[in-house]
PDB file of N, CA and C in Angstrom:
ATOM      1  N   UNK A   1      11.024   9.731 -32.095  1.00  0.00           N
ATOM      2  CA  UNK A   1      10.690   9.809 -30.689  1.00  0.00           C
ATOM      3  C   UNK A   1      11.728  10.680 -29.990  1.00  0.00           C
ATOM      4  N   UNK A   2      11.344  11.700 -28.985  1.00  0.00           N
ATOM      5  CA  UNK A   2      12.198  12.285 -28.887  1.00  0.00           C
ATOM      6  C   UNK A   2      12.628  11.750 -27.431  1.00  0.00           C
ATOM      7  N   UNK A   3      14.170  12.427 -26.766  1.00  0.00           N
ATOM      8  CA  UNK A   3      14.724  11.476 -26.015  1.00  0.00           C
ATOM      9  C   UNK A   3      13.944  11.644 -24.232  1.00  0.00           C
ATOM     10  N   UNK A   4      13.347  12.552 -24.358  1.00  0.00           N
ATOM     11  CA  UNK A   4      12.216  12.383 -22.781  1.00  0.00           C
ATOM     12  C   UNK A   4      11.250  11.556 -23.371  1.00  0.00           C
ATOM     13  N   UNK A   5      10.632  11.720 -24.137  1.00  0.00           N
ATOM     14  CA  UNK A   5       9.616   9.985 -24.331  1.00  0.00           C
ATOM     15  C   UNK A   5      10.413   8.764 -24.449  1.00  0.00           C
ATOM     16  N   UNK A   6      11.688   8.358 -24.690  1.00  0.00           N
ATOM     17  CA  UNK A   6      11.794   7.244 -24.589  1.00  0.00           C
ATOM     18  C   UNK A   6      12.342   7.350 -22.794  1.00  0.00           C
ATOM     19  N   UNK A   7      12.999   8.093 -22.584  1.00  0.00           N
ATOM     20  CA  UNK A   7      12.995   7.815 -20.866  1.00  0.00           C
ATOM     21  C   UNK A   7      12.005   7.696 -20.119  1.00  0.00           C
ATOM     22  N   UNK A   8      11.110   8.160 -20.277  1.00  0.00           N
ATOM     23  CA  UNK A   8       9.728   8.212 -19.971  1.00  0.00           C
ATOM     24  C   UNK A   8       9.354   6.781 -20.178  1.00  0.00           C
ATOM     25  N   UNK A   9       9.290   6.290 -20.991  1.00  0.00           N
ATOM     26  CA  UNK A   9       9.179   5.031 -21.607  1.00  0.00           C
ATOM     27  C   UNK A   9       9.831   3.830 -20.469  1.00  0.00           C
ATOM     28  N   UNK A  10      11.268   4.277 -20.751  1.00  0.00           N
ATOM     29  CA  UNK A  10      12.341   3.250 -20.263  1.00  0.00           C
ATOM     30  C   UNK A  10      11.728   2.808 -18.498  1.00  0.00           C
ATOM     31  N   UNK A  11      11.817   4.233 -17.995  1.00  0.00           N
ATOM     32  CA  UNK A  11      11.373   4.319 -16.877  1.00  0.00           C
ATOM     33  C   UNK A  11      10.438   3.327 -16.217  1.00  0.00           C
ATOM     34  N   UNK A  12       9.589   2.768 -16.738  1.00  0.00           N
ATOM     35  CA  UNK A  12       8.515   1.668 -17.000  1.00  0.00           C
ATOM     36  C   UNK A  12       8.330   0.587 -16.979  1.00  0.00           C
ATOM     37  N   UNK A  13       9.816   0.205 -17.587  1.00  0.00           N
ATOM     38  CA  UNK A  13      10.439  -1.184 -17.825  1.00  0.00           C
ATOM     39  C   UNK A  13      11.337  -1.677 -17.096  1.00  0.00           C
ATOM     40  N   UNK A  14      11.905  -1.036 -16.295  1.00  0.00           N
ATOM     41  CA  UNK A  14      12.696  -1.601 -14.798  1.00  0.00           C
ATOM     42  C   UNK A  14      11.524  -1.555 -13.582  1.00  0.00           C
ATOM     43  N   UNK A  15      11.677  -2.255 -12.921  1.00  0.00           N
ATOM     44  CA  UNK A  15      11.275  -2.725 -11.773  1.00  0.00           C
ATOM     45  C   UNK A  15      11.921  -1.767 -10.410  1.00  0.00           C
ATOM     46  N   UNK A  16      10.860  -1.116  -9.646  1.00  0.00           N
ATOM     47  CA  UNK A  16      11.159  -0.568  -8.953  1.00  0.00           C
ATOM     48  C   UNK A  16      11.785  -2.052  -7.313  1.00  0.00           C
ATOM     49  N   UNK A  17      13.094  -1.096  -7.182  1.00  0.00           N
ATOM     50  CA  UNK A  17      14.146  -2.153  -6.400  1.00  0.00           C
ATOM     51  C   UNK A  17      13.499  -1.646  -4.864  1.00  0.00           C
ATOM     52  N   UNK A  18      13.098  -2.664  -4.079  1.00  0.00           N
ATOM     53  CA  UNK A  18      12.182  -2.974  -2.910  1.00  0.00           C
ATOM     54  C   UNK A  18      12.992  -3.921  -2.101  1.00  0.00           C
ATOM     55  N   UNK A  19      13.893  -3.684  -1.151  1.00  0.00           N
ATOM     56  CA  UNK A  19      14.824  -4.460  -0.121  1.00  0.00           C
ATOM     57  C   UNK A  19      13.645  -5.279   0.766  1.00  0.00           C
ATOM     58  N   UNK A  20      14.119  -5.928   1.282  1.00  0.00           N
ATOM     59  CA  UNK A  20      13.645  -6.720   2.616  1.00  0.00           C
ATOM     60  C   UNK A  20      14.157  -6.285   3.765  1.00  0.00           C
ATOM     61  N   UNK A  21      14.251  -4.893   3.680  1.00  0.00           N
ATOM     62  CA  UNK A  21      14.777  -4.484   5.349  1.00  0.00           C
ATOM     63  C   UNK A  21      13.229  -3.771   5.805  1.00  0.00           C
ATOM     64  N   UNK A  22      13.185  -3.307   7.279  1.00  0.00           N
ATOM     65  CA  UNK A  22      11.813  -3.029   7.830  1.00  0.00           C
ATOM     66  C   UNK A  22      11.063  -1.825   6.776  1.00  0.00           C
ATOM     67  N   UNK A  23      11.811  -1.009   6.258  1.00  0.00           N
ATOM     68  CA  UNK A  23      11.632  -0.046   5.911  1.00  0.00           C
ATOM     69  C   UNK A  23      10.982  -0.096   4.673  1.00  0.00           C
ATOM     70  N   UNK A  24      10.713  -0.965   4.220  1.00  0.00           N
ATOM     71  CA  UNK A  24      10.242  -1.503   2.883  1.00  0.00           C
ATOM     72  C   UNK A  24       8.977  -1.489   3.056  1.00  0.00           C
ATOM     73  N   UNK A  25       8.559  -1.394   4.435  1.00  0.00           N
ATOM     74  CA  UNK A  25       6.913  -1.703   4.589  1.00  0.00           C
ATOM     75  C   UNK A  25       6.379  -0.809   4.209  1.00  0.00           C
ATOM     76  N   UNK A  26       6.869   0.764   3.923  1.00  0.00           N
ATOM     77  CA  UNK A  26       6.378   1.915   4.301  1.00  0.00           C
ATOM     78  C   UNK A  26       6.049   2.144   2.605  1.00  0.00           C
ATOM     79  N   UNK A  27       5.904   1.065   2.029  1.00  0.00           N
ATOM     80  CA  UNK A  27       6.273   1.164   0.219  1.00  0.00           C
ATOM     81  C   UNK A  27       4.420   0.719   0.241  1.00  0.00           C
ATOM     82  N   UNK A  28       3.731   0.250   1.761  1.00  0.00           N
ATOM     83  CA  UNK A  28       2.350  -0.535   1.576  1.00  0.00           C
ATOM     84  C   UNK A  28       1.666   0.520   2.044  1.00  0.00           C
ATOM     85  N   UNK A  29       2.003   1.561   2.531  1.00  0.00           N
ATOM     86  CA  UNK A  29       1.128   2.982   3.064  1.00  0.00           C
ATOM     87  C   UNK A  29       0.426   3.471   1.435  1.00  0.00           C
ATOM     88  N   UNK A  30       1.421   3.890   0.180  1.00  0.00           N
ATOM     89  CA  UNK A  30       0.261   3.894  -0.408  1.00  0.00           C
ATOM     90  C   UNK A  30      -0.495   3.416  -1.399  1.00  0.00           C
ATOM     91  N   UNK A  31      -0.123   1.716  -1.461  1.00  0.00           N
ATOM     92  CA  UNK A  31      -1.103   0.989  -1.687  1.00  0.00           C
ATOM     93  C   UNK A  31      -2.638   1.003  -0.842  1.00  0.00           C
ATOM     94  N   UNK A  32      -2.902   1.027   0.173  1.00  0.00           N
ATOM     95  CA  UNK A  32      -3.602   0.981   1.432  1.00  0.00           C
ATOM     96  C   UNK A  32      -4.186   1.928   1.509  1.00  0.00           C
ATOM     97  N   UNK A  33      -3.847   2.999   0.696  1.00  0.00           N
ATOM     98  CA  UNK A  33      -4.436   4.525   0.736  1.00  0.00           C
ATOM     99  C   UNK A  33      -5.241   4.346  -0.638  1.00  0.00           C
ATOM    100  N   UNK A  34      -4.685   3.865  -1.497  1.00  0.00           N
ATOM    101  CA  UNK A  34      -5.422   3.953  -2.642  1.00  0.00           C
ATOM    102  C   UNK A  34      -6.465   2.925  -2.672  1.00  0.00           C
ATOM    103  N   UNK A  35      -6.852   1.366  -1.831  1.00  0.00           N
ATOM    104  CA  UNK A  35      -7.381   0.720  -1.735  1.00  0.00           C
ATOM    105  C   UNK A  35      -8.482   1.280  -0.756  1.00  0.00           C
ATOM    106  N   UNK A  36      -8.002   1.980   0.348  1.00  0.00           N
ATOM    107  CA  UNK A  36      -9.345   2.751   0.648  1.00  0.00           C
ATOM    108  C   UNK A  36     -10.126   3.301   0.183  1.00  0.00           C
ATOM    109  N   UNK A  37      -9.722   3.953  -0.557  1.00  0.00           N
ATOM    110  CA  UNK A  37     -10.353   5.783  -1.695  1.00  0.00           C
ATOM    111  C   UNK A  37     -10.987   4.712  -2.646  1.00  0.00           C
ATOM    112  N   UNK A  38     -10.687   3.523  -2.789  1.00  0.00           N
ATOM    113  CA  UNK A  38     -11.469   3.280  -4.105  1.00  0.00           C
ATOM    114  C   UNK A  38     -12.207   2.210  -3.982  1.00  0.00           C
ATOM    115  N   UNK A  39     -12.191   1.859  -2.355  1.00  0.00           N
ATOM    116  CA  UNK A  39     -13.263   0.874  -2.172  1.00  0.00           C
ATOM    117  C   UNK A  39     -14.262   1.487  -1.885  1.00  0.00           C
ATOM    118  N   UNK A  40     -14.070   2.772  -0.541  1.00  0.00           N
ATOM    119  CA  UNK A  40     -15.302   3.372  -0.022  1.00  0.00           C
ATOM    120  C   UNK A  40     -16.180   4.104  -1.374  1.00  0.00           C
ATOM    121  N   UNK A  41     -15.030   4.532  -2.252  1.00  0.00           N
ATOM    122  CA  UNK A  41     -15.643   4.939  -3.997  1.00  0.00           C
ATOM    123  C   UNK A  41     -16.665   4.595  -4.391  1.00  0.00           C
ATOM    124  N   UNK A  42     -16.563   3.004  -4.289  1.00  0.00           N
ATOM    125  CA  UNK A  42     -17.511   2.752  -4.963  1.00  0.00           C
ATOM    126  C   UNK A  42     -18.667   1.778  -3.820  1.00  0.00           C
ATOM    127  N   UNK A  43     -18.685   1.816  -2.577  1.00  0.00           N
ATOM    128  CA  UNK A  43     -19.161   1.046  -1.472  1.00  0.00           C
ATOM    129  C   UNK A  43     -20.047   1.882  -0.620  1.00  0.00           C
ATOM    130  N   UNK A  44     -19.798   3.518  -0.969  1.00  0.00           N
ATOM    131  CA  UNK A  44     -20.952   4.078  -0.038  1.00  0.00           C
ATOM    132  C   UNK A  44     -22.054   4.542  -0.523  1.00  0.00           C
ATOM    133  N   UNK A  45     -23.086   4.407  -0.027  1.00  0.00           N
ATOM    134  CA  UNK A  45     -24.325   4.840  -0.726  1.00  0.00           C
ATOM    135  C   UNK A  45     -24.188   6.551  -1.001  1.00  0.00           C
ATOM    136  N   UNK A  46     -24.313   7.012  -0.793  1.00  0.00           N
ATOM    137  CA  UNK A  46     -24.135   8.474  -0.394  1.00  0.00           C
ATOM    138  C   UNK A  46     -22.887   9.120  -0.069  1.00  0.00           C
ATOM    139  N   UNK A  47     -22.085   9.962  -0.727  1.00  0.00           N
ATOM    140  CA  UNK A  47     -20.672  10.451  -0.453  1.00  0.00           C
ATOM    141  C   UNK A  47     -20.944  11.637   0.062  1.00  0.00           C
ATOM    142  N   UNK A  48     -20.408  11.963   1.159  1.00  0.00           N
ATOM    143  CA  UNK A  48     -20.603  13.525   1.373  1.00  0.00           C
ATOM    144  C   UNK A  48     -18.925  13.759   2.280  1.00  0.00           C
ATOM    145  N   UNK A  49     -18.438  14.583   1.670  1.00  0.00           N
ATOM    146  CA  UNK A  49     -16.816  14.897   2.174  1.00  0.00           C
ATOM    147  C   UNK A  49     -16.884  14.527   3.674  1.00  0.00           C
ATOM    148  N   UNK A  50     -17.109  14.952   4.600  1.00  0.00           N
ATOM    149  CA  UNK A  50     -16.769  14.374   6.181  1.00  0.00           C
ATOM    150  C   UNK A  50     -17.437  12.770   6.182  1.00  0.00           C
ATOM    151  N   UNK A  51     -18.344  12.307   5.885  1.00  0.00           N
ATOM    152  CA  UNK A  51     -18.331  10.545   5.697  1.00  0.00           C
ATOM    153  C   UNK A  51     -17.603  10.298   4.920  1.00  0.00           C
ATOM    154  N   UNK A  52     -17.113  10.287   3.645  1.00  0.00           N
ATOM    155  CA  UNK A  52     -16.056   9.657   3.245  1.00  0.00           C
ATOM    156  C   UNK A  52     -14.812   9.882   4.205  1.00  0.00           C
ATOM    157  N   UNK A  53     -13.925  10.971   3.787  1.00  0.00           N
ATOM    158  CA  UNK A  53     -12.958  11.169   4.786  1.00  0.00           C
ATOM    159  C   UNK A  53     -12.919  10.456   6.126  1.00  0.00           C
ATOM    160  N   UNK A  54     -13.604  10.486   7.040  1.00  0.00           N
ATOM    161  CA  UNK A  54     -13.895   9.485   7.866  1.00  0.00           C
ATOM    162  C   UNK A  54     -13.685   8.018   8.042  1.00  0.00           C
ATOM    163  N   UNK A  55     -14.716   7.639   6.833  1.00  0.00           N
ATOM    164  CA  UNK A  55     -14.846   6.010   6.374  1.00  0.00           C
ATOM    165  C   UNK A  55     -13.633   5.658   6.044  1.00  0.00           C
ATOM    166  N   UNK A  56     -13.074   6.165   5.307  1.00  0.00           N
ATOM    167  CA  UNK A  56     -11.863   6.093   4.334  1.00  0.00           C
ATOM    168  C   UNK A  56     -10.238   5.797   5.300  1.00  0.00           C
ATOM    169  N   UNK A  57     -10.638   6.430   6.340  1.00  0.00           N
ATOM    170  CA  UNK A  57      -9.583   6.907   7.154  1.00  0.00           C
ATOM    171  C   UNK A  57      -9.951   5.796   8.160  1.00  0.00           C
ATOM    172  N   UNK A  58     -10.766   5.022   8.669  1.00  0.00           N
ATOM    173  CA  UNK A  58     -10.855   3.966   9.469  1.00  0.00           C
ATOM    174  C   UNK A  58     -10.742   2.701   8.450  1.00  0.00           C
ATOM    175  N   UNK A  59     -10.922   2.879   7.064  1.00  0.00           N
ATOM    176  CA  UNK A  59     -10.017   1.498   6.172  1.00  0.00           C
ATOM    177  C   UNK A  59      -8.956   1.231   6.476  1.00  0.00           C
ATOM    178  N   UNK A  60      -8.659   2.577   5.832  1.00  0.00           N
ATOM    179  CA  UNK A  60      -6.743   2.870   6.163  1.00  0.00           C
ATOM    180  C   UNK A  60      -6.284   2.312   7.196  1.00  0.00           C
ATOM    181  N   UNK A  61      -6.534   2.905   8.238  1.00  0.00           N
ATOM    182  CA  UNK A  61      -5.638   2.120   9.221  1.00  0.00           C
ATOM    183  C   UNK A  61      -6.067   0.490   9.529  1.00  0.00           C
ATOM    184  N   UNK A  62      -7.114   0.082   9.178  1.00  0.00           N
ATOM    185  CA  UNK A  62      -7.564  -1.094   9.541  1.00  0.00           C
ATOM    186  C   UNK A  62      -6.716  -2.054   8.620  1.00  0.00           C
ATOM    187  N   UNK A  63      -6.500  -1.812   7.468  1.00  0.00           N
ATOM    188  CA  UNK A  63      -5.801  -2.343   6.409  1.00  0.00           C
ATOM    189  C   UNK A  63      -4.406  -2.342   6.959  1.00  0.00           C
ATOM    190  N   UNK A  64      -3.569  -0.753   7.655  1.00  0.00           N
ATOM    191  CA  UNK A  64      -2.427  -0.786   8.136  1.00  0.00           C
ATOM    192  C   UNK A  64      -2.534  -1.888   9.301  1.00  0.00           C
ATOM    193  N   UNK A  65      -2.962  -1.933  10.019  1.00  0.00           N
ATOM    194  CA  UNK A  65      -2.796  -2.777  11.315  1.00  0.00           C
ATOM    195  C   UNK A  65      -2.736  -4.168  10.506  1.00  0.00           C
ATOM    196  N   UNK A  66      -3.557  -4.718  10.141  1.00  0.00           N
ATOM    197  CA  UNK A  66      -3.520  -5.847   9.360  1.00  0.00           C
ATOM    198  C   UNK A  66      -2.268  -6.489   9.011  1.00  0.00           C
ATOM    199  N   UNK A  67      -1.739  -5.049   8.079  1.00  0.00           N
ATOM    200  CA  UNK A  67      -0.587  -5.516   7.082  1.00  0.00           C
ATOM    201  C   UNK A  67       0.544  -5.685   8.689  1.00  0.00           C
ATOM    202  N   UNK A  68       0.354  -5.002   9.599  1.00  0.00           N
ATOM    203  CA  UNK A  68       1.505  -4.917  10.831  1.00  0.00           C
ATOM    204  C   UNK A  68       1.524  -6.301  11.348  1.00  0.00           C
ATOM    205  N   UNK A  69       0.159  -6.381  11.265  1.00  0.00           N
ATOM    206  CA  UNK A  69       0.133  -8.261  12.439  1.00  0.00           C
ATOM    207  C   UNK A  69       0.468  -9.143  11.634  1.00  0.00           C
ATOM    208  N   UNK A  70      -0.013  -9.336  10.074  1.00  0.00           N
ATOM    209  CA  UNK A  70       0.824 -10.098   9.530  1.00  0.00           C
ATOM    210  C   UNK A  70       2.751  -9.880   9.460  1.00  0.00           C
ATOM    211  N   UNK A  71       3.192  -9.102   9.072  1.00  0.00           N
ATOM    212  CA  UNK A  71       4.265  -8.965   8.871  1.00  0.00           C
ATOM    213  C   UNK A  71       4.859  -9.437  10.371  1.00  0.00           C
ATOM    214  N   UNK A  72       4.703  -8.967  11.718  1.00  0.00           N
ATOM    215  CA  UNK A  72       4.562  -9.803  12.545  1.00  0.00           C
ATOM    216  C   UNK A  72       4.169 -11.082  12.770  1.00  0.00           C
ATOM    217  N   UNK A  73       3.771 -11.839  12.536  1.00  0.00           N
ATOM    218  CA  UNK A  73       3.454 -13.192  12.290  1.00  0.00           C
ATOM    219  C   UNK A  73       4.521 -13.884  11.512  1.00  0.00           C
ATOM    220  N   UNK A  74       4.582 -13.129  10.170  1.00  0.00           N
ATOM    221  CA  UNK A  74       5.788 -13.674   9.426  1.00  0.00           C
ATOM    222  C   UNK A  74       7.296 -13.672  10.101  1.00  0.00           C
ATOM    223  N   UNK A  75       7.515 -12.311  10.516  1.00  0.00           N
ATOM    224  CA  UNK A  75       8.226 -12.314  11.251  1.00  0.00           C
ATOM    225  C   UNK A  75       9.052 -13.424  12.614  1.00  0.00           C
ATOM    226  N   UNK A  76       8.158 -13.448  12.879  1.00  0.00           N
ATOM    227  CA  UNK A  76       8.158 -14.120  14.306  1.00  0.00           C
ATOM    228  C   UNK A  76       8.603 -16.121  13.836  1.00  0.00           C
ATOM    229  N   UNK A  77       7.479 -16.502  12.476  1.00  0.00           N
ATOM    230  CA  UNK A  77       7.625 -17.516  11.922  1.00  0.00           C
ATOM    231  C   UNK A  77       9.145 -17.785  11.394  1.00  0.00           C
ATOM    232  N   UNK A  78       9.320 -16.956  11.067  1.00  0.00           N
ATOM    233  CA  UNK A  78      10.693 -16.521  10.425  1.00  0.00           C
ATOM    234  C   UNK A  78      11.808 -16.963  10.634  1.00  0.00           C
ATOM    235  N   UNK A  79      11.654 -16.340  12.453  1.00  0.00           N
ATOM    236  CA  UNK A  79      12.562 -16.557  13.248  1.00  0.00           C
ATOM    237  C   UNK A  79      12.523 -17.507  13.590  1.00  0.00           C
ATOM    238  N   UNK A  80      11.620 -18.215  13.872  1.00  0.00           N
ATOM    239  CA  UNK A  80      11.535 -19.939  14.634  1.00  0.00           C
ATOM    240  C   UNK A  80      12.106 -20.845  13.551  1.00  0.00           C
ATOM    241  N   UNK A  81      12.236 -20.835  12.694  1.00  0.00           N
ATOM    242  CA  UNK A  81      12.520 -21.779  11.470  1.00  0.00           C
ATOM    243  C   UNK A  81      13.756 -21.408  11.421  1.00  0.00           C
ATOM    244  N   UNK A  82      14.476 -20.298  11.833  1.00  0.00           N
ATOM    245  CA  UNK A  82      15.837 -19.927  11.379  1.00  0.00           C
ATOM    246  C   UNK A  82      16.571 -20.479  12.836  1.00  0.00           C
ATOM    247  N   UNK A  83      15.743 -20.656  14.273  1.00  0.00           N
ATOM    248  CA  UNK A  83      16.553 -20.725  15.395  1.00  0.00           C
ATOM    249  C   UNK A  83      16.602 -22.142  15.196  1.00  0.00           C
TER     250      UNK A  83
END
């Protein structure tokens, strides 16, 4: 095996390191992107580039807002249990 396939490899087997500071959220943009593209994928009758793009793009953010009010919620819970 030569030594870029086993890094390649290795690479794989650690766990990408994800803090709990705000900035961590921005790690769910493209989960949320890819959960769009592959719901409307397989959810619209008919694909034609400006309806998807479209559709796809009102998931997205609907999914973003979501993930915002929860994390807010948690947030907020957070704090009451800690005051």
């Amino acid at each position: 095996m030569s030594m870029i396939a086993a890094f390649v490899m290795a690479s794989f087997t650690v766990p990408e390191k994800i803090g709990a500071e705000p900035q961590s959220m921005l790690w769910l943009l493209p989960l949320a992107a890819a959960i769009a593209v592959v719901y409307k994928a397989t959810k619209l009758p008919k694909i034609t580039a400006g309806n998807f793009l479209k559709e796809t793009a009102i998931l997205f953010c609907s999914i973003v807002v979501i993930y915002t009010i929860a994390a807010l919620v948690l947030f907020a819970l957070a704090w009451l249990v800690i005051e």
